[in-house]
C-alpha atoms as a PDB file:
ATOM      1  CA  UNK A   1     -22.143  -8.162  -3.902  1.00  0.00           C
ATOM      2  CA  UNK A   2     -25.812  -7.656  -5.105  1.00  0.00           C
ATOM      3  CA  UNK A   3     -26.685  -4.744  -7.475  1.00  0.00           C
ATOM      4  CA  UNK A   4     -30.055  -3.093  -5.713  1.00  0.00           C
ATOM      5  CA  UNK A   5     -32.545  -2.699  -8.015  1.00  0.00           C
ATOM      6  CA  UNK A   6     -33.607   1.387  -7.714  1.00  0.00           C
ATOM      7  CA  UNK A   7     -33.613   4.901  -9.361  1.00  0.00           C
ATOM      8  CA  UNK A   8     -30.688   6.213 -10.033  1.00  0.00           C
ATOM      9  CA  UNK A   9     -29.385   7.895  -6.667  1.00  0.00           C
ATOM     10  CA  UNK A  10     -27.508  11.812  -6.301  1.00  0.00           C
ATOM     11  CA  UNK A  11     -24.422  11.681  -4.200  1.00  0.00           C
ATOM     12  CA  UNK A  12     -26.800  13.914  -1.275  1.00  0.00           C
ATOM     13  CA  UNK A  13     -29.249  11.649  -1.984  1.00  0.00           C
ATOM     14  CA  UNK A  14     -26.898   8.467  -0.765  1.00  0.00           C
ATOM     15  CA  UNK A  15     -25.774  10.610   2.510  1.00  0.00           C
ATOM     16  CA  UNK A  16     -28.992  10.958   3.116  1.00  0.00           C
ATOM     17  CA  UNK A  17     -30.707   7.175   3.533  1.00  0.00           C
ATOM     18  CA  UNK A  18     -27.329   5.010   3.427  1.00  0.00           C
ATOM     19  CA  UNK A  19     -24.273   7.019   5.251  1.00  0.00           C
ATOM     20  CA  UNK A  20     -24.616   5.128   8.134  1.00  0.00           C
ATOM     21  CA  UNK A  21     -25.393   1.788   6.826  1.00  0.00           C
ATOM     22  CA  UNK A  22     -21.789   0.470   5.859  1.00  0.00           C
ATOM     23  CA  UNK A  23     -23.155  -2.568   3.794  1.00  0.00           C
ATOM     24  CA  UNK A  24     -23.642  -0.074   0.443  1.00  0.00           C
ATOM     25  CA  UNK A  25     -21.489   2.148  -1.324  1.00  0.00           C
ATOM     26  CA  UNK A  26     -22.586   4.368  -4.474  1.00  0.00           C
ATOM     27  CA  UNK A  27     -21.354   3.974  -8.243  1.00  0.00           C
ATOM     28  CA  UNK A  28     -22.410   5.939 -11.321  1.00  0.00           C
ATOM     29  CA  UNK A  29     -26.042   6.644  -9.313  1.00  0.00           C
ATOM     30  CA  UNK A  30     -26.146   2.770  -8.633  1.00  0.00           C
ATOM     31  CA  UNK A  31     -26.733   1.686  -5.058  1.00  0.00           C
ATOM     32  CA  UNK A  32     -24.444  -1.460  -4.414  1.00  0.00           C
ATOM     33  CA  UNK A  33     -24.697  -4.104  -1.470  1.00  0.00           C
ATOM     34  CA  UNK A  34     -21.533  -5.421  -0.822  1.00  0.00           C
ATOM     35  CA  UNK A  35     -23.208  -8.348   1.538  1.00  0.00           C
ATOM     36  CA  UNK A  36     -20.652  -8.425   3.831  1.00  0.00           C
ATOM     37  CA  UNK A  37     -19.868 -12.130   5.185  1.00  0.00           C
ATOM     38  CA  UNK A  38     -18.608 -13.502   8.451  1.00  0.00           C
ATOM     39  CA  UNK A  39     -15.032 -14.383   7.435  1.00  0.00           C
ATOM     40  CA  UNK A  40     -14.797 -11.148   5.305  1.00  0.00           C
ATOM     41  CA  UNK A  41     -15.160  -9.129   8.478  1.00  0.00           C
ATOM     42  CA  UNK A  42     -12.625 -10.846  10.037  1.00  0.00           C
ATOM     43  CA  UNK A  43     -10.042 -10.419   7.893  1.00  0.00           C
ATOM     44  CA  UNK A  44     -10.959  -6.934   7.627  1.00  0.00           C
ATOM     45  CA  UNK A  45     -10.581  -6.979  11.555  1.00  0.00           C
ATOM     46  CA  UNK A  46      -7.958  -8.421  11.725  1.00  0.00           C
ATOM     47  CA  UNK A  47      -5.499  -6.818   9.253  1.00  0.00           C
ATOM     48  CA  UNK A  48      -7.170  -3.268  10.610  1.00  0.00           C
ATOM     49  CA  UNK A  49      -5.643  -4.514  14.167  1.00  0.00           C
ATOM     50  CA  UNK A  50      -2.416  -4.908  12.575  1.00  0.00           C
ATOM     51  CA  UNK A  51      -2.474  -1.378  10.886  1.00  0.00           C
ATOM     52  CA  UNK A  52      -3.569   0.068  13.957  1.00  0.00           C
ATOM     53  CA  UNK A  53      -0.502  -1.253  15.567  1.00  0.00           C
ATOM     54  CA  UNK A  54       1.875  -0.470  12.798  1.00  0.00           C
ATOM     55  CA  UNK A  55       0.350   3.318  13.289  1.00  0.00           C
ATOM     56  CA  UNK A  56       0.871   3.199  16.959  1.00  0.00           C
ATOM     57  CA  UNK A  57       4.462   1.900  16.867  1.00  0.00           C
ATOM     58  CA  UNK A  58       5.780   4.633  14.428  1.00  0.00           C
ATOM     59  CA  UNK A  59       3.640   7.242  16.121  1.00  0.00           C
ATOM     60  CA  UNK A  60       2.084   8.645  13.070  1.00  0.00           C
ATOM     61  CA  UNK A  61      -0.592  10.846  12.854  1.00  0.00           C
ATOM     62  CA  UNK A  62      -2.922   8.942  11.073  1.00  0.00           C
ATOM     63  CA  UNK A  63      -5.842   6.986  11.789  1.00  0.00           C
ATOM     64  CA  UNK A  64      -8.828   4.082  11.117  1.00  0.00           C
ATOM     65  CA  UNK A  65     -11.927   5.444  10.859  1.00  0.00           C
ATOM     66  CA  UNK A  66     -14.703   3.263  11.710  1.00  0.00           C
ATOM     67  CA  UNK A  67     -17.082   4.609   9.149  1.00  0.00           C
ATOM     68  CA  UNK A  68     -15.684   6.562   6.175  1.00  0.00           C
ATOM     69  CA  UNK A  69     -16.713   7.803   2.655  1.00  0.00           C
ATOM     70  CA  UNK A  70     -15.011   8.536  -0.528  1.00  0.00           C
ATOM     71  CA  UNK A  71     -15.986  10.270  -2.722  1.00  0.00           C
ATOM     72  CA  UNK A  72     -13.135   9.992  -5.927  1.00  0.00           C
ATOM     73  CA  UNK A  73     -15.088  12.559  -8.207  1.00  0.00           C
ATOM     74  CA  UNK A  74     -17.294  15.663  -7.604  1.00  0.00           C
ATOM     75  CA  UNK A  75     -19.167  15.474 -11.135  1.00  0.00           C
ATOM     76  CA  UNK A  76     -19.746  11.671 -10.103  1.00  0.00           C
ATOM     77  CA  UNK A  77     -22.744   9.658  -7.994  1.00  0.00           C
ATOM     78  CA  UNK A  78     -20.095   7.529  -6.769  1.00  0.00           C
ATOM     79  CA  UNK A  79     -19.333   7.077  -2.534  1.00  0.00           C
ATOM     80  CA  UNK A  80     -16.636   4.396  -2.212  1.00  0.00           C
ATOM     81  CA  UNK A  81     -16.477   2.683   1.175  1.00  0.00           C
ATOM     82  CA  UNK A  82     -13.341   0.503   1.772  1.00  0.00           C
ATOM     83  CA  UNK A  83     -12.888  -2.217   4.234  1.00  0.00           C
ATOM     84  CA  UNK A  84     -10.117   0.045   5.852  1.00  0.00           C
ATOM     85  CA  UNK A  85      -8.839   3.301   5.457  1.00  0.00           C
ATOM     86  CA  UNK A  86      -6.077   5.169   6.924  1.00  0.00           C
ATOM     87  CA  UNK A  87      -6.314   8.879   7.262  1.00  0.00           C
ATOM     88  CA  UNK A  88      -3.764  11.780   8.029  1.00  0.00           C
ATOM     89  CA  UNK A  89      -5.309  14.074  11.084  1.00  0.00           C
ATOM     90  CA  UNK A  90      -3.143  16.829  10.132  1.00  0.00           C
ATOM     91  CA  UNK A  91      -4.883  17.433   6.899  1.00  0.00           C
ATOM     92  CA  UNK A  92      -8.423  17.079   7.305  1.00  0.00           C
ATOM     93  CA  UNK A  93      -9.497  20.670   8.104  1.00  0.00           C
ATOM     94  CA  UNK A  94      -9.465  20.834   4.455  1.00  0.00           C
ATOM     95  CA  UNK A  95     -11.741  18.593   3.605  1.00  0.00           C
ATOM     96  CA  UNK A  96     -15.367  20.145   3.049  1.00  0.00           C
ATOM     97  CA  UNK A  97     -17.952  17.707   4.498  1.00  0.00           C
ATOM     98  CA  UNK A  98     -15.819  16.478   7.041  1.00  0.00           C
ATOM     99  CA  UNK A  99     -16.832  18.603  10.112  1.00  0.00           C
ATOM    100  CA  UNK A 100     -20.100  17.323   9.455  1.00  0.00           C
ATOM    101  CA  UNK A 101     -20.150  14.046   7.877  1.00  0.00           C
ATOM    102  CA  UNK A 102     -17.436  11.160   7.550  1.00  0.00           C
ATOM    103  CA  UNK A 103     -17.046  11.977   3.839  1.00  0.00           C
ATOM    104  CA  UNK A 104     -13.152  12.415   2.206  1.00  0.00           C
ATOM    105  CA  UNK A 105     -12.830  13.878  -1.346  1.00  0.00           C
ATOM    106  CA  UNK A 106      -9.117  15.133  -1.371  1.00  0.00           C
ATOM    107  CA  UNK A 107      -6.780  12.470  -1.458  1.00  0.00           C
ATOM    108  CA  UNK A 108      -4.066  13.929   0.267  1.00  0.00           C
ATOM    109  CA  UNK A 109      -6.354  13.144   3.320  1.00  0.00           C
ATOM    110  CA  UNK A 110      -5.941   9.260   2.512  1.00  0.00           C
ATOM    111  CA  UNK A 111      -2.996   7.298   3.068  1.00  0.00           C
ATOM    112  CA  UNK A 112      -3.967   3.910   2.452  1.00  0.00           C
ATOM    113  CA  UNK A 113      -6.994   1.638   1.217  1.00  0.00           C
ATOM    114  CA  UNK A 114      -7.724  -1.537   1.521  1.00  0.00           C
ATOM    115  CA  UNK A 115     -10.536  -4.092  -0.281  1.00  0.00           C
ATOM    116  CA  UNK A 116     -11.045  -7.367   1.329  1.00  0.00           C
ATOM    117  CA  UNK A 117     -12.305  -9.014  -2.104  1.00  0.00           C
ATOM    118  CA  UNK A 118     -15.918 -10.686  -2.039  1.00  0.00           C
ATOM    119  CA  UNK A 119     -18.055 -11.802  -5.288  1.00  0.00           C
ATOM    120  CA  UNK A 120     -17.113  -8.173  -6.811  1.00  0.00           C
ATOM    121  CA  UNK A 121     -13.387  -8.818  -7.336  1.00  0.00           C
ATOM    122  CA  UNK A 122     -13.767  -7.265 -10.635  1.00  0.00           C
ATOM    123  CA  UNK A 123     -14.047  -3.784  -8.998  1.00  0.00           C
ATOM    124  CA  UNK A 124     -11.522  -4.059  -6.684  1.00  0.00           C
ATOM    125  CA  UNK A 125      -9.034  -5.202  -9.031  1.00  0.00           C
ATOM    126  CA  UNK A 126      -9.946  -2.582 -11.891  1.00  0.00           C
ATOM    127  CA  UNK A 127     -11.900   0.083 -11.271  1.00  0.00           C
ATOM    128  CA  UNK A 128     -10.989   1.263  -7.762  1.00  0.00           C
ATOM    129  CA  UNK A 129      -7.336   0.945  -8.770  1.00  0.00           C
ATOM    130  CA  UNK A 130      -8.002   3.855 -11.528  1.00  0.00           C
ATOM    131  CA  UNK A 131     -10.162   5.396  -8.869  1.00  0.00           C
ATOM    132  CA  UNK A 132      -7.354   5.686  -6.145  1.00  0.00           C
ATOM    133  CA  UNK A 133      -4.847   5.865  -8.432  1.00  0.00           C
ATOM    134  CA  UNK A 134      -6.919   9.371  -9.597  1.00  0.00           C
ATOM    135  CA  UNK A 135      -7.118  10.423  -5.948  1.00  0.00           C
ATOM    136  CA  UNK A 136      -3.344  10.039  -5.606  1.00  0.00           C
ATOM    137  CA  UNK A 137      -3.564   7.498  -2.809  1.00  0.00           C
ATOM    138  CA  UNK A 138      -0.401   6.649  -2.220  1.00  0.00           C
ATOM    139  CA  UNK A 139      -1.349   2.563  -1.343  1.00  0.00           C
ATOM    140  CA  UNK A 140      -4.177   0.125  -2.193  1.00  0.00           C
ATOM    141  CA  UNK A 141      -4.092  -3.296  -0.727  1.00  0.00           C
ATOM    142  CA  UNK A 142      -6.106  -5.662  -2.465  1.00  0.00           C
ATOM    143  CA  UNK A 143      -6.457  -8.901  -0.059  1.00  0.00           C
ATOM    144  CA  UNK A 144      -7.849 -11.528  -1.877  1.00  0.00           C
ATOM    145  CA  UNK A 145      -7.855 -14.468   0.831  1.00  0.00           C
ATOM    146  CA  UNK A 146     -10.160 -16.486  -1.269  1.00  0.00           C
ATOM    147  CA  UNK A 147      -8.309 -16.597  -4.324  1.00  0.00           C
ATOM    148  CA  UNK A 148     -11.296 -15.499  -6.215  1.00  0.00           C
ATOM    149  CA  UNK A 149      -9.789 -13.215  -8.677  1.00  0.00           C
ATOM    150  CA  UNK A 150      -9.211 -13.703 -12.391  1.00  0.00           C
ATOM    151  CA  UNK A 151      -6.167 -15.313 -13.663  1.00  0.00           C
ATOM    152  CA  UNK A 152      -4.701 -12.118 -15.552  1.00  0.00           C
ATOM    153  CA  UNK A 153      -5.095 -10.458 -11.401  1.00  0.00           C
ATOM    154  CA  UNK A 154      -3.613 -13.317  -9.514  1.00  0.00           C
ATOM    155  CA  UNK A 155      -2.110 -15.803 -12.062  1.00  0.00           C
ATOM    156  CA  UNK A 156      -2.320 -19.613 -12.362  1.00  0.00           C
ATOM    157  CA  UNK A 157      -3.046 -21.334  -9.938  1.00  0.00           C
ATOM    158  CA  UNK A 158      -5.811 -19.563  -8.189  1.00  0.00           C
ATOM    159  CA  UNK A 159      -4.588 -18.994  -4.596  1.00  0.00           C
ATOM    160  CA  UNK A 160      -4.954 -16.717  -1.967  1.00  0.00           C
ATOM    161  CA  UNK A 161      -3.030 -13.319  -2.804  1.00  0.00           C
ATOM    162  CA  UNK A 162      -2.364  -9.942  -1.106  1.00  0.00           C
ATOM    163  CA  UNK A 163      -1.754  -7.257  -3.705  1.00  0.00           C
ATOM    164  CA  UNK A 164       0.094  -3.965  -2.529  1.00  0.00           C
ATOM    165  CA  UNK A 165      -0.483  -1.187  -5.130  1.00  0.00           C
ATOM    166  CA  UNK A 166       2.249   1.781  -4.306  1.00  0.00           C
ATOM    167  CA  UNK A 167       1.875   4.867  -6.511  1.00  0.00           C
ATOM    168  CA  UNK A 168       3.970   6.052  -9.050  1.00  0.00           C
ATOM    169  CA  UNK A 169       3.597   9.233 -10.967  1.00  0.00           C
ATOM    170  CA  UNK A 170      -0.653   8.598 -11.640  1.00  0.00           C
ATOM    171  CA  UNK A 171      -0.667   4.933 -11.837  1.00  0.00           C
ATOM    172  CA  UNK A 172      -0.185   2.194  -9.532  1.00  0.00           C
ATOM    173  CA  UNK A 173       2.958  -1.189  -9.876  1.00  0.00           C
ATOM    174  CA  UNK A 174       1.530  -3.842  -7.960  1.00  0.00           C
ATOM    175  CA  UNK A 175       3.232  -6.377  -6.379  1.00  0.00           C
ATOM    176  CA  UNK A 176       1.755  -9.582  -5.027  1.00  0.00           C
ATOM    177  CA  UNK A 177       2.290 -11.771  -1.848  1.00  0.00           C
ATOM    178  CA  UNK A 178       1.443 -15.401  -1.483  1.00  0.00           C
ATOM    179  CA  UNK A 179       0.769 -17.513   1.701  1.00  0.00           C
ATOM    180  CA  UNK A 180       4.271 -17.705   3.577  1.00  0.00           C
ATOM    181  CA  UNK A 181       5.757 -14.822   2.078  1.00  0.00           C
ATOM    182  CA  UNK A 182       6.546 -11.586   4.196  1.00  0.00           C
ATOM    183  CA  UNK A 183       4.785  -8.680   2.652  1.00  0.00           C
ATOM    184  CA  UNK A 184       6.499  -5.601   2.387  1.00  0.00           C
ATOM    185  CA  UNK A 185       4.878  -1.980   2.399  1.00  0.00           C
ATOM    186  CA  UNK A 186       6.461   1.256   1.700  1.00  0.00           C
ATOM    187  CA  UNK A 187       3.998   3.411   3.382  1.00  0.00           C
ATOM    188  CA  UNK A 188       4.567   1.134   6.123  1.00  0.00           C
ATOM    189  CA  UNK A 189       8.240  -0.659   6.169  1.00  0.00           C
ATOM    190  CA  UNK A 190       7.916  -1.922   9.867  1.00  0.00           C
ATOM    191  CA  UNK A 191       4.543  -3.630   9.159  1.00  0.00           C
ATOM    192  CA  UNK A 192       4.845  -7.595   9.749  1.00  0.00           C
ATOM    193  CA  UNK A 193       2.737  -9.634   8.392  1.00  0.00           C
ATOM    194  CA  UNK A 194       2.170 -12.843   6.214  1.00  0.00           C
ATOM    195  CA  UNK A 195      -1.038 -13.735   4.550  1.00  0.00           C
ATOM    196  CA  UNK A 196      -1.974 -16.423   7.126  1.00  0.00           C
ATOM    197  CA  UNK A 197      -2.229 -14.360  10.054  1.00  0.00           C
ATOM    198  CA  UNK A 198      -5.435 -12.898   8.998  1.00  0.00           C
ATOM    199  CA  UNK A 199      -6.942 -16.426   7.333  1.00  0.00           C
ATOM    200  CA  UNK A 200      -9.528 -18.676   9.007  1.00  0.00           C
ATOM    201  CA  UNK A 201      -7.786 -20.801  11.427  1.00  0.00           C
END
């Protein structure tokens, strides 16, 4: 992730030049590129497959969006764009911008996030989790298939880790799942998946 050296940008400002380029996102006015790699994407791919077919098989009316905004708070220049979200159909005629532009502010219209972590691991692992947390998304995945978080994050030793963050009250409990183990989502209790199926073979 590269900080992009510019003036400080207005949310309508952001819509305006970088809605539709899905390497930046927006935080406190600052326009951020995430630099996207090759094996980032396909995790991201990959695991958004397997959510896809999780969705399918319970027949829930929720879906991926290929290009999606967040926006956690009005007062705020800040336009969060996860690696995946899943969002509920039924609820979305309340969301102002959406008729006319892939933005979500209400999270009621979110059911789940996920962060593939890159070089910024230090924003997925704090500040989006008060972010979403806020928004009362119910789950955050943070999949960390480098191992590249701090120690206090993923513990000693450093190893890949997927973190599922399930709401309770405002805050999220995380719980963590290493390579081998089955990992286990509320939102989702027939999803089946370990770690390695989304790695580089």
């Amino acid at each position: 992730m590269t900080l992009t050296p510019t003036k400080i940008l207005r949310f309508e400002d952001f819509l305006a030049h970088y809605q539709d380029q899905p390497r930046y996102e927006l935080a406190d006015g600052e326009l951020i590129d995430m630099d996207p790699t090759g094996p980032h994407e396909m995790v991201s791919g990959k695991l958004a497959t397997k959510i896809g077919i999780a969705i399918t098989t319970e027949q829930l009316p929720w879906f991926i969006p290929r290009n999606c905004l967040i926006r956690p708070f009005s007062e705020a220049s800040t336009a969060r764009r996860p690696d995946i979200v899943v969002l509920d159909e039924t609820v979305l005629s309340n969301e102002p911008f959406w008729e006319k532009e892939p933005v979500i502010t209400l999270g009621r219209s979110i059911k789940l996030v996920v962060e593939v972590v890159c070089t910024n691991w230090e924003t997925d692992y704090a500040q989006k989790v008060e972010e979403y947390a806020l928004l009362g998304i119910p789950e955050y995945w943070i999949v960390d298939y480098r191992g590249l978080g701090g120690i206090v994050f993923i513990g000693k030793p450093k190893q890949p880790t997927f973190t599922i963050c399930q709401l309770e009250g405002d805050e999220y409990t995380q719980q963590q799942f290493r390579l081998q183990e089955k990992i286990l989502s509320r939102l989702l209790p027939n999803f089946q998946m370990r770690l390695e199926e989304i790695l580089l073979r």
